[in-house]
Protein backbone atom coordinates (compact mmCIF):
# COMPACT_ATOMS: atom_id res chain seq x y z
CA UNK A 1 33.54 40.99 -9.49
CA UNK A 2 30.71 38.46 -9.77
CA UNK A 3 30.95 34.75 -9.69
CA UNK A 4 29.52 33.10 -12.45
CA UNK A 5 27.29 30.84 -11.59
CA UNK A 6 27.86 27.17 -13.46
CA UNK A 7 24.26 25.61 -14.33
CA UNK A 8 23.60 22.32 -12.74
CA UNK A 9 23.42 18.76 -14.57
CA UNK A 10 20.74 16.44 -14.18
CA UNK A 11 22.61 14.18 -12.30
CA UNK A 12 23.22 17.69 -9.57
CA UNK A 13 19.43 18.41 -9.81
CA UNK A 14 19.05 14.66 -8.50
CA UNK A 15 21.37 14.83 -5.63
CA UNK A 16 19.56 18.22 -4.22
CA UNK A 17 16.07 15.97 -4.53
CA UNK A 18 17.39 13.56 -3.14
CA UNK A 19 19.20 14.94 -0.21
CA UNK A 20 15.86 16.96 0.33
CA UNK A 21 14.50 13.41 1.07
CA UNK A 22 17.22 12.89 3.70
CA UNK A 23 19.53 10.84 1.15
CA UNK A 24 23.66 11.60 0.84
CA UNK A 25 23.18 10.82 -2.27
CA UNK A 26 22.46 8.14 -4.78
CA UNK A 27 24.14 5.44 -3.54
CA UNK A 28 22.44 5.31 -0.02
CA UNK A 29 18.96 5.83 -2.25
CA UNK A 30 19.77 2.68 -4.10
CA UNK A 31 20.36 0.61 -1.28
CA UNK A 32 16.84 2.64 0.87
CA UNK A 33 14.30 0.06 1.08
CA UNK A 34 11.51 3.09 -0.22
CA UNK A 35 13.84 2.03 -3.53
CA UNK A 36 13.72 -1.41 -3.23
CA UNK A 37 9.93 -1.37 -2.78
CA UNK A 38 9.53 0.63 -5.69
CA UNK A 39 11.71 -1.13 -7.45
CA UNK A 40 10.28 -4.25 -7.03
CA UNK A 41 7.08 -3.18 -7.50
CA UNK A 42 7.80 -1.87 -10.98
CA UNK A 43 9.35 -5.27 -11.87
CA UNK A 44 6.28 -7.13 -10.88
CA UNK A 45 4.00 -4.95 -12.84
CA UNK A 46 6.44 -4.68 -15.81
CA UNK A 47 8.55 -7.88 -15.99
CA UNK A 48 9.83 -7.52 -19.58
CA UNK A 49 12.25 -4.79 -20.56
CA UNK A 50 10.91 -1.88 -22.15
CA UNK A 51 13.05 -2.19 -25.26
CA UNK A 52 14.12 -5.36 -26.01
CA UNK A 53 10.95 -7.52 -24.10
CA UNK A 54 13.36 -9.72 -22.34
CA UNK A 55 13.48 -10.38 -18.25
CA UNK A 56 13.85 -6.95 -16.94
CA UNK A 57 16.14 -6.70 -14.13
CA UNK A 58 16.45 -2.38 -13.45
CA UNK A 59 14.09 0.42 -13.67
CA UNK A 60 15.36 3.54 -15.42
CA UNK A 61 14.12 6.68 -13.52
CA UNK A 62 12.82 8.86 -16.68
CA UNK A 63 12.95 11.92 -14.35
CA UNK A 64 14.63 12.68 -11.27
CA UNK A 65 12.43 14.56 -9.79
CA UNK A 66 11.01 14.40 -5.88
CA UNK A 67 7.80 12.44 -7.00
CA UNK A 68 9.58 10.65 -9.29
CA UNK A 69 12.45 9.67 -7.07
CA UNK A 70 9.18 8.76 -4.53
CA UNK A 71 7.01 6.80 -6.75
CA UNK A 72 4.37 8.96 -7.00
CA UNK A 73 4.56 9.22 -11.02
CA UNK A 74 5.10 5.35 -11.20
CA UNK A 75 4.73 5.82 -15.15
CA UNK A 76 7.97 7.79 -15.40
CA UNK A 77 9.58 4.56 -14.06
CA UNK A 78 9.95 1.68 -17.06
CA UNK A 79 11.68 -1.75 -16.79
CA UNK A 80 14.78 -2.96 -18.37
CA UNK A 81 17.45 -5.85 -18.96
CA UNK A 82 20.93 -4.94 -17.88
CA UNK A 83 22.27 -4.42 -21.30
CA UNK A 84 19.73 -2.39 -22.67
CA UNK A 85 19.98 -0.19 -19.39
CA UNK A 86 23.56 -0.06 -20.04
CA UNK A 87 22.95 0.86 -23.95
CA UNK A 88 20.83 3.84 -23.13
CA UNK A 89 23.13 4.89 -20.20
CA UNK A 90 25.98 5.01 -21.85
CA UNK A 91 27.84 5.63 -25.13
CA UNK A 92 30.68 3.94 -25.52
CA UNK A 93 32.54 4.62 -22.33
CA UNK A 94 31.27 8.24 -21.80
CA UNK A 95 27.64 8.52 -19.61
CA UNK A 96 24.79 10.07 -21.04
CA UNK A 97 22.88 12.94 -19.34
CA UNK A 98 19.87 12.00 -18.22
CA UNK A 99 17.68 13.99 -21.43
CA UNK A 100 20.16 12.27 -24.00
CA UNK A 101 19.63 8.76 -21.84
CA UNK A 102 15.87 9.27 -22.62
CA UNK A 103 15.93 10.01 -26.34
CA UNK A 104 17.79 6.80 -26.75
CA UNK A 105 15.33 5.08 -25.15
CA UNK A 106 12.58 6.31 -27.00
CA UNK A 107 15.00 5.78 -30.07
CA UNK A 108 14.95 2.09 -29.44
CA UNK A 109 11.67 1.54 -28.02
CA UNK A 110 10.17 3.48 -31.26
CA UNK A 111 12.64 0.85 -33.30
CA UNK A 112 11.47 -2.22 -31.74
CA UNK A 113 7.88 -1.52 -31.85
CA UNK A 114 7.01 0.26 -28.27
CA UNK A 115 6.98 -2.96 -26.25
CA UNK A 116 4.07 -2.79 -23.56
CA UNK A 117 4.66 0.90 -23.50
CA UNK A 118 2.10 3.66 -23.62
CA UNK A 119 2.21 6.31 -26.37
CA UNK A 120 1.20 8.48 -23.08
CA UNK A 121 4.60 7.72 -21.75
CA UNK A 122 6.42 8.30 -24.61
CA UNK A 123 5.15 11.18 -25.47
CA UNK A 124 6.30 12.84 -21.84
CA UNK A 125 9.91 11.94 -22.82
CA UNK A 126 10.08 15.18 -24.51
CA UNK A 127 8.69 17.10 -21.93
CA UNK A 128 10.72 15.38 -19.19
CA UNK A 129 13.07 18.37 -17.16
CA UNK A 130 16.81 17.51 -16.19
């Protein structure tokens, strides 16, 4: 008899990518200083959150992939107050997968008038892989 193989979430497609770049796992990622770097460096380009133009204060990954995760797709990274992180993250106390996370983004970016967003960028929300 077969297993039955179970298909992996987003957030299991971003451990493997990350532990391919010699990370445990998210945690030790968020405290790396390749993260901080980027991190910062998003922040400084892109000050205001994405959604609601305020002082940003995270960067939502829109993709988890390797050259996401590395900053080599820098647009795919976007800038964003704590609350508005938290709206798009979550709903009510149960966490969004990553795909759902995006289309509320876009949801409330589109509703607020796109901020200093690109139509470019939103347009590769739908095309984004989990």
């Amino acid at each position: 008899m077969g297993s039955k193989r179970i298909p992996m979430n987003c957030y299991s497609l971003r451990n493997e990518a990350l532990r391919e770049l010699g990370y445990s796992g998210y945690a030790e990622y968020l405290e790396s200083q390749d993260w901080k770097d980027l991190r910062d460096g998003t922040l400084r380009r892109y000050p205001n959150c994405i959604v609601c133009r305020g002082p940003a204060s995270q960067v939502h990954h829109l993709d988890y992939s390797v050259d996401v995760l590395l900053g080599l797709w820098p647009r795919l990274l976007v800038s964003i107050c704590d609350s508005c992180h938290f709206a798009i993250e979550f709903s009510g106390k149960s966490k969004r997968d990553l795909n759902c996370a995006n289309a509320e983004l876009f949801r409330l970016v589109t509703e607020n008038g796109m901020g200093h967003w690109s139509k470019h960028s939103i347009y590769n929300i739908g095309r984004l892989r989990s």
